[in-house]
Protein backbone atom coordinates (compact mmCIF):
# COMPACT_ATOMS: atom_id res chain seq x y z
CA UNK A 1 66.51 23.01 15.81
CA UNK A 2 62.97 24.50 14.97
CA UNK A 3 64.52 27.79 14.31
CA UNK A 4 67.24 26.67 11.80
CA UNK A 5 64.52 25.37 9.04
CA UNK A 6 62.81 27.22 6.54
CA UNK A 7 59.43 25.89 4.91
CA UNK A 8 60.17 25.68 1.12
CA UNK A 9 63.83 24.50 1.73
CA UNK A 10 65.32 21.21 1.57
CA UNK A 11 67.47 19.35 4.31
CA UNK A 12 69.16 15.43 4.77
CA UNK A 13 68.95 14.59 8.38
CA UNK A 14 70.80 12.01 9.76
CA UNK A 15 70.61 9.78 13.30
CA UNK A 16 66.62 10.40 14.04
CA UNK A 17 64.35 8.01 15.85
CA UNK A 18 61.92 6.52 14.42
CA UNK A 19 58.55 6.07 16.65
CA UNK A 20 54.50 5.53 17.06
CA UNK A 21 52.15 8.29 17.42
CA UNK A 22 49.55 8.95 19.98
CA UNK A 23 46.25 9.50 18.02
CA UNK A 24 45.00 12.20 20.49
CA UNK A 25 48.81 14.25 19.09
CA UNK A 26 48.81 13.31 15.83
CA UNK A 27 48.61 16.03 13.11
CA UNK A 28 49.06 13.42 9.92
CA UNK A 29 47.36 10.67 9.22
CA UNK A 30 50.13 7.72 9.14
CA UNK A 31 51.32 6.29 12.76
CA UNK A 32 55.04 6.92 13.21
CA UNK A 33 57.02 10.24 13.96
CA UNK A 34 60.58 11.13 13.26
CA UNK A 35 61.97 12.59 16.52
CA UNK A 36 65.04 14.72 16.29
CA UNK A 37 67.34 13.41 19.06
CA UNK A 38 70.87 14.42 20.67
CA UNK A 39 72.35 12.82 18.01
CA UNK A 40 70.83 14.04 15.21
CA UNK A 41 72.25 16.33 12.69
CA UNK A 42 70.90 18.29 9.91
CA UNK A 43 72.44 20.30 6.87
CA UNK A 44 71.17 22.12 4.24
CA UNK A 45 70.81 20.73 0.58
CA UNK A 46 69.60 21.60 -2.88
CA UNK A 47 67.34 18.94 -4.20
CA UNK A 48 65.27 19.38 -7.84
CA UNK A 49 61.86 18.45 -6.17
CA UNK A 50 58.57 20.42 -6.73
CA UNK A 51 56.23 19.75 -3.82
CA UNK A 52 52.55 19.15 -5.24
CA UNK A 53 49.82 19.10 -2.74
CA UNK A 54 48.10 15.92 -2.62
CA UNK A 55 44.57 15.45 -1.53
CA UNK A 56 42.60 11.67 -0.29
CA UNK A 57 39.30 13.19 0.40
CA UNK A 58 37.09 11.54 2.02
CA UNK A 59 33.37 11.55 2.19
CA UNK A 60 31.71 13.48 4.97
CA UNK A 61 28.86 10.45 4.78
CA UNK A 62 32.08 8.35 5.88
CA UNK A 63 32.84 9.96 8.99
CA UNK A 64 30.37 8.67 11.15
CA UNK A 65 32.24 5.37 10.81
CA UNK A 66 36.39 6.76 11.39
CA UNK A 67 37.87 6.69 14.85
CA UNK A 68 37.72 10.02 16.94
CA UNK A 69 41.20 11.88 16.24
CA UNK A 70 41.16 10.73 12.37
CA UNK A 71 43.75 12.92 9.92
CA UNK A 72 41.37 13.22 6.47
CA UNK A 73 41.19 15.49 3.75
CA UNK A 74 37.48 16.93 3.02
CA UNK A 75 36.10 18.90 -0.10
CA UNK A 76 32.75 20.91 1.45
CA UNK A 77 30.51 23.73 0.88
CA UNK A 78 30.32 25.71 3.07
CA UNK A 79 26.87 26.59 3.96
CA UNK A 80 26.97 28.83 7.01
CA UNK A 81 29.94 31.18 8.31
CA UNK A 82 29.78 32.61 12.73
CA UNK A 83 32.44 34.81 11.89
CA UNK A 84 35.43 34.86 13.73
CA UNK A 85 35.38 35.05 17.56
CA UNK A 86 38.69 35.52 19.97
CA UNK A 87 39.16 34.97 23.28
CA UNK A 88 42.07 34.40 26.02
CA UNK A 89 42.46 31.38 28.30
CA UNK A 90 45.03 31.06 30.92
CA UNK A 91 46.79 33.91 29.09
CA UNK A 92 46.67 32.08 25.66
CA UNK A 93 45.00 34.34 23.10
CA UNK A 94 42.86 32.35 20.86
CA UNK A 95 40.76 33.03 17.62
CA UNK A 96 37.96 30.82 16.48
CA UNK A 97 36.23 30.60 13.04
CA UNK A 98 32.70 28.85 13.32
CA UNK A 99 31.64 26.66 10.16
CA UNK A 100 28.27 24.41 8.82
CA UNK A 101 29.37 22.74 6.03
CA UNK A 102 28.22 20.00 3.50
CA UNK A 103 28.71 17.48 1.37
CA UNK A 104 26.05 15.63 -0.88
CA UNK A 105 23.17 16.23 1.81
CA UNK A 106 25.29 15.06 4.85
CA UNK A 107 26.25 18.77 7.02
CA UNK A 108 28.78 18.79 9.97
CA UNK A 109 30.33 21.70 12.21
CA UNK A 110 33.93 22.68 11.62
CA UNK A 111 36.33 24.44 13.53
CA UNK A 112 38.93 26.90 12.21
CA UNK A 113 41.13 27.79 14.99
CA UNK A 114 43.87 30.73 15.07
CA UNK A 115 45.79 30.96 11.70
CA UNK A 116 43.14 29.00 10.09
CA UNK A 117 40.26 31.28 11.25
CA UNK A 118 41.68 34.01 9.54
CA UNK A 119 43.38 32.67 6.32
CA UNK A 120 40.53 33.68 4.04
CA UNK A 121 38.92 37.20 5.22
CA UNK A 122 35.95 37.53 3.30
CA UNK A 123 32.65 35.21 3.63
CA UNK A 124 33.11 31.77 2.34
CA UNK A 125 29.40 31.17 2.20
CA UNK A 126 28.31 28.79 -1.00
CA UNK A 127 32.35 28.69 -1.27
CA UNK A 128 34.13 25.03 -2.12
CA UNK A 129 36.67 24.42 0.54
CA UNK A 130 39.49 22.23 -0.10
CA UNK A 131 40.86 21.52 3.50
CA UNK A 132 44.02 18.90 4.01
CA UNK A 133 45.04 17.68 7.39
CA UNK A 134 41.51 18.27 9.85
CA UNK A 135 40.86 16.37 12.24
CA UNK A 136 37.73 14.34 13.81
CA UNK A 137 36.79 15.44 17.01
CA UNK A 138 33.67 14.77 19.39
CA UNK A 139 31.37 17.44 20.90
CA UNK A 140 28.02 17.52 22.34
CA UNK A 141 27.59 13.57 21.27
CA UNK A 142 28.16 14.95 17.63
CA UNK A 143 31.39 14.40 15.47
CA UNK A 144 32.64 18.03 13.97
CA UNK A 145 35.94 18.21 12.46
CA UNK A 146 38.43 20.65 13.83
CA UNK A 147 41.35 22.32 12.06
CA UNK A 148 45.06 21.83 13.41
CA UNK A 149 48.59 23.91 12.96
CA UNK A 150 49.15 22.25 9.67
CA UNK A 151 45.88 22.28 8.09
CA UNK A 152 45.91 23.77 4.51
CA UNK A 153 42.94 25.67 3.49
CA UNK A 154 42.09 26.59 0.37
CA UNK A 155 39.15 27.91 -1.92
CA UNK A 156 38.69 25.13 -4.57
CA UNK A 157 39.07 27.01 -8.08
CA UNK A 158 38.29 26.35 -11.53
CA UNK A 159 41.33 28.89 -12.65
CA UNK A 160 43.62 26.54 -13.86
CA UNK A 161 41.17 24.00 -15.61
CA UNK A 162 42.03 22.90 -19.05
CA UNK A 163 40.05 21.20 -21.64
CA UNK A 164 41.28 18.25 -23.77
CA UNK A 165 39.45 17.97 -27.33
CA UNK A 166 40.82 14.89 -28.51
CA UNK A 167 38.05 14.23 -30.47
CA UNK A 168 39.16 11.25 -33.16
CA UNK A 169 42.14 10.09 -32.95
CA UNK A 170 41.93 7.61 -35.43
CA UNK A 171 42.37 8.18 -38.80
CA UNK A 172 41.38 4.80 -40.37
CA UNK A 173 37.77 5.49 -39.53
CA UNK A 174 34.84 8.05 -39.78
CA UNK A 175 31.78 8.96 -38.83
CA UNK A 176 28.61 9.14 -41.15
CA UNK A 177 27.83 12.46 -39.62
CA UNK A 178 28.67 14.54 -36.09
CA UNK A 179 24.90 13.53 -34.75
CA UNK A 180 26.17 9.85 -35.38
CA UNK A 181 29.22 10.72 -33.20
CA UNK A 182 27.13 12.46 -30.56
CA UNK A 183 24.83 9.20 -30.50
CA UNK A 184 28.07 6.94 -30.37
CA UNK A 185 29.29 9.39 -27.72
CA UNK A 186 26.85 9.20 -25.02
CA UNK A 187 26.12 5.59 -25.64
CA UNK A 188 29.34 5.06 -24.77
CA UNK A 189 29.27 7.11 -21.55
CA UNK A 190 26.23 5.62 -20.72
CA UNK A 191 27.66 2.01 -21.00
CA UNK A 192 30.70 3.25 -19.14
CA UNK A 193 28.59 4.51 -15.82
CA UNK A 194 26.22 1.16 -16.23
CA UNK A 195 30.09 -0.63 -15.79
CA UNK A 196 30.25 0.86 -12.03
CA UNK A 197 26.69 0.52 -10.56
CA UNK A 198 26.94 -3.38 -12.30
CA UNK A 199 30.38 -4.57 -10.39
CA UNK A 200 30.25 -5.14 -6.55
CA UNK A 201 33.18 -5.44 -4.12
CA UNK A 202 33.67 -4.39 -0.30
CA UNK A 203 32.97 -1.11 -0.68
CA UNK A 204 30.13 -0.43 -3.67
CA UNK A 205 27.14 -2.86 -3.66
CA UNK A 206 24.11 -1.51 -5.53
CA UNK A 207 21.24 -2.51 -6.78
CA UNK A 208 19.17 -1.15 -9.07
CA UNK A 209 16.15 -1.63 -11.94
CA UNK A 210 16.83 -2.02 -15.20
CA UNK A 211 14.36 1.44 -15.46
CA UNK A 212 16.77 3.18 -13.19
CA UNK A 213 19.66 2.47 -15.57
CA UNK A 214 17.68 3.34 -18.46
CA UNK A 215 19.00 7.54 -18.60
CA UNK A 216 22.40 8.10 -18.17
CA UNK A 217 21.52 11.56 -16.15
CA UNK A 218 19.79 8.87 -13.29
CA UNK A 219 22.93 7.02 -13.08
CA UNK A 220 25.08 10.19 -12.64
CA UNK A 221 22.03 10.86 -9.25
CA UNK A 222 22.66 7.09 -8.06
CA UNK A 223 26.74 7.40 -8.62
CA UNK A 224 27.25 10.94 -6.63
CA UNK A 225 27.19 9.72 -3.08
CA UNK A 226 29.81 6.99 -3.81
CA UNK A 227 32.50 9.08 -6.61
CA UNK A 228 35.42 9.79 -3.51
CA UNK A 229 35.13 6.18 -2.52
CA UNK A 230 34.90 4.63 -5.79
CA UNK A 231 38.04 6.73 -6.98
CA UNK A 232 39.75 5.48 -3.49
CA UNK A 233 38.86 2.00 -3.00
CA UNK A 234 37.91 0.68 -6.84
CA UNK A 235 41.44 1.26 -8.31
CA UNK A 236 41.75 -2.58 -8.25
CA UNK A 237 38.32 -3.45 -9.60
CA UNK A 238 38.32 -4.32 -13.40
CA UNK A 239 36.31 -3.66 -16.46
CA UNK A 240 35.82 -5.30 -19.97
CA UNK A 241 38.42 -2.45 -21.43
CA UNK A 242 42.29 -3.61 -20.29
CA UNK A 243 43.64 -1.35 -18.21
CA UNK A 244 40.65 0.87 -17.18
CA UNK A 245 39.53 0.61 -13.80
CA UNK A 246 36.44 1.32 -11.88
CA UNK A 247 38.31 4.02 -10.29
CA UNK A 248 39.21 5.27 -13.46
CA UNK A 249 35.73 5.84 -14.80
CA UNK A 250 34.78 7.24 -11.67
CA UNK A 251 36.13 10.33 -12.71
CA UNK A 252 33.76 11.11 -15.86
CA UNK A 253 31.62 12.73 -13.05
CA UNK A 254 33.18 15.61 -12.22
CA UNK A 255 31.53 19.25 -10.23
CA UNK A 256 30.99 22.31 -12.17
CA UNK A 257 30.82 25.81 -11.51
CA UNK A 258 27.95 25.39 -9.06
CA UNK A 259 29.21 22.13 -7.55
CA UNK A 260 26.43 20.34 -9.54
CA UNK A 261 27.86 17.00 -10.04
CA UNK A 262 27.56 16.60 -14.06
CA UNK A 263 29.94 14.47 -16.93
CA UNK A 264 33.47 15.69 -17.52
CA UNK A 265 32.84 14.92 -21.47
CA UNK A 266 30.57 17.91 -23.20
CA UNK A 267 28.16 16.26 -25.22
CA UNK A 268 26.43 19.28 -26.19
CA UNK A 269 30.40 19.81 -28.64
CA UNK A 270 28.79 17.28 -30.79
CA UNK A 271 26.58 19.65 -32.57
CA UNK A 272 25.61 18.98 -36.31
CA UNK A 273 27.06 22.04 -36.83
CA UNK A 274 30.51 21.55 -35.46
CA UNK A 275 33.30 19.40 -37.43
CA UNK A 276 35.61 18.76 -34.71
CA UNK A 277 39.39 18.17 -34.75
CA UNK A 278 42.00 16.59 -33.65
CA UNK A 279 43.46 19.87 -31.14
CA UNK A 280 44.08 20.40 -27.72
CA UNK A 281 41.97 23.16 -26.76
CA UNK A 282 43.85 24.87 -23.87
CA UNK A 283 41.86 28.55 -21.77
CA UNK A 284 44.18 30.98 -21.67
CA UNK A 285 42.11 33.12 -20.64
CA UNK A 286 39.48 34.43 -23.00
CA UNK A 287 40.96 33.54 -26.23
CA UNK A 288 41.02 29.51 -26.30
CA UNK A 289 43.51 29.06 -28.63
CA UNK A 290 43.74 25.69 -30.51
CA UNK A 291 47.37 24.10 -29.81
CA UNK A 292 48.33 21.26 -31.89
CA UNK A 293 48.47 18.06 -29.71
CA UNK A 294 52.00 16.23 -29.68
CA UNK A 295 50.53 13.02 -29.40
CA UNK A 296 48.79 12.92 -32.65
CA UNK A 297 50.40 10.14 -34.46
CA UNK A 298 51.25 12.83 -37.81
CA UNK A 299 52.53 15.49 -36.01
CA UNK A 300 56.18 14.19 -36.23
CA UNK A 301 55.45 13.63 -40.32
CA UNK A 302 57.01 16.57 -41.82
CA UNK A 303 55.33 15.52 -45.10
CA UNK A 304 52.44 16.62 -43.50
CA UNK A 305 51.07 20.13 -44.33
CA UNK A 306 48.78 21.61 -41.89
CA UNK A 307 45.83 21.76 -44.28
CA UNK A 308 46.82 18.06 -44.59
CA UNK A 309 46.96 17.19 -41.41
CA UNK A 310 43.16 19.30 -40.11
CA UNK A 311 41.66 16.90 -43.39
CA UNK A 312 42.77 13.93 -41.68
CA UNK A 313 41.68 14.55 -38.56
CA UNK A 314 38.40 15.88 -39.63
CA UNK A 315 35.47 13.38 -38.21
CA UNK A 316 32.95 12.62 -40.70
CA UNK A 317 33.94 11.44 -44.40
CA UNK A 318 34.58 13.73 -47.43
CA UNK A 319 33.82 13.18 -51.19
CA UNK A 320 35.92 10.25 -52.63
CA UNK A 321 36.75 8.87 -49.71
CA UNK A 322 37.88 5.42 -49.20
CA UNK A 323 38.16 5.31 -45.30
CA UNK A 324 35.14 2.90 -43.62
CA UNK A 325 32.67 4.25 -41.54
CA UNK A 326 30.10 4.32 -38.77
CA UNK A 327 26.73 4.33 -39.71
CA UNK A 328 23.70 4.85 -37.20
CA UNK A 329 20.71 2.22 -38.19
CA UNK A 330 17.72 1.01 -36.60
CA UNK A 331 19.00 2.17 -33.40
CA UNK A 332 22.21 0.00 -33.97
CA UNK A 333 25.55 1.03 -35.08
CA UNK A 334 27.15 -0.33 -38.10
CA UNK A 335 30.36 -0.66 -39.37
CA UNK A 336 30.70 0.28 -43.07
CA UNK A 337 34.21 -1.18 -44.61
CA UNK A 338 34.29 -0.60 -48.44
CA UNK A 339 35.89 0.45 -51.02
CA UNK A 340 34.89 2.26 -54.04
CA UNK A 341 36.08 -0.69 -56.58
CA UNK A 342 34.76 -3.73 -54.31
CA UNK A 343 32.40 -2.94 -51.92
CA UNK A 344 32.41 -5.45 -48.67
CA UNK A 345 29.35 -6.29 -47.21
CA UNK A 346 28.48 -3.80 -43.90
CA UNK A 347 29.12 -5.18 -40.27
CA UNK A 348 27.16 -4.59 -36.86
């Protein structure tokens, strides 16, 4: 039946058998198998569904504690390439691709065999591998991971990145000036990171001094080891804000260019210079156009010129304005609500 499917194609099956999986045969990483049987028939189908690769990656500092013949998905640097070697063995021809990677300080040998050896021809040294379906394996009382007939390899690329610049999306307040909002900003990142090294569950328990949570650029250090298992385990542990998990926050820390782990918010956009608006700011490639976002509450309001609607989403307050705002003072932020008939008294 091998020979009547076609990768990209879709297909109802009927009459299979459902059974358990020997970990040592494998190749995914759930424990059943669907087993085509005498019975079994297949027919071709057309079915609207757009197959998105998925990745669970998991930590190479993790490893050490998996069972032997594990199925896991691993994001790596790779920071040594043997080159491709091929050999024959009882009259199986055989090609081998030689790998150091690593991950965060913690370096392990991998194993590209036959298609995989050769699916990327150049170098990949200092390249980002994104690798689905490898498998732990044991050798010379060290765990390596070794690639199998349906491991995807890829390059991990930046190409299709975009940036989101929804700056201030509410309208009923403003800020006193764009250094207030970078203040505001990173004091809110800052209290957003504290959030994850503070909670503990089964799988994060840290401790640290109040001096080691004092710069938000420590916290990103202390958080690096841990960001695949928070974002995998800590979708369930809660925060202050409703409906914002641990998980969720998790992934402010994101890798750049270099695969320096750094915040997926640009503070550095906050200049004084810069009055940000409400836009979507989407790379097409060197041009960076500004598209309108949908989701901004007046883009549906057809009374709304656009000259209208960049005034009110501009982020600091005009002349004449009536619309409270956030003040920086002392070191504390404050909450200015007036009016230019009756003043009301300012809040912190």
């Amino acid at each position: 039946m091998s020979n009547k499917l076609v990768e990209g194609k879709s297909y109802e099956f009927g009459y299979l058998s459902i059974r358990t999986v020997d970990n040592m045969y494998k190749k995914l990483s759930h424990e059943y198998q669907l087993l085509v049987n005498n019975a079994t028939n297949v027919r071709e189908i057309s079915m609207s569904y757009n197959y998105e690769m998925k990745y669970n990656f998991t930590d190479l500092n993790e490893i050490e504690t998996l069972p032997f013949n594990s199925i896991i998905d691993v994001q790596v640097t790779v920071l040594r390439d043997y080159g491709i070697t091929a050999g024959n063995t009882n009259g199986n021809s055989w090609m081998r691709r030689e790998l150091h990677v690593g991950q965060n300080g913690v370096n392990i040998k991998l194993t590209l065999w036959n298609e995989q050896a050769k699916v990327i021809s150049t170098s990949v040294i200092q390249k980002s591998l994104k690798i689905k379906y490898v498998k732990i394996d044991y050798f010379n009382g060290l765990r390596t991971l070794v690639s199998m007939g349906n491991t995807r390899l890829t390059i991990a690329s930046t190409t299709e990145k975009i940036s989101y610049h929804l700056i201030h999306a509410n309208p009923s307040i403003l800020f006193q000036n764009t250094t207030t909002l970078r203040i505001f900003m990173k004091t809110i990142i800052h209290s957003l990171l504290l959030s994850i090294i503070q909670h503990k569950c089964t799988t994060f328990n840290i401790n640290l001094t109040v001096l080691e949570c004092a710069s938000t650029s420590n916290l990103i250090n202390q958080l690096v080891p841990f960001v695949n298992t928070l974002r995998k385990h800590c979708n369930r542990c809660n925060t202050s804000i409703p409906f914002v998990s641990i998980a969720d926050i998790a992934y402010l820390l994101v890798q750049n260019k270099t695969n320096q782990w750094t915040l997926a918010i640009d503070t550095n956009v906050y200049s004084k210079n810069q009055q940000l608006r409400l836009f979507e700011s989407v790379k097409y490639g060197k041009n960076n156009p500004l598209v309108l976002s949908t989701k901004f509450p007046f883009h549906s309001e057809i009374k709304y010129s656009y000259s209208n609607l960049l005034k009110k989403s501009l982020i600091i307050f005009m002349e004449h304005d009536i619309i409270p705002k956030i003040y920086l003072k002392d070191k504390n932020f404050v909450v200015d609500l007036y009016s230019i008939s009756n003043p009301i008294n300012t809040l912190s």
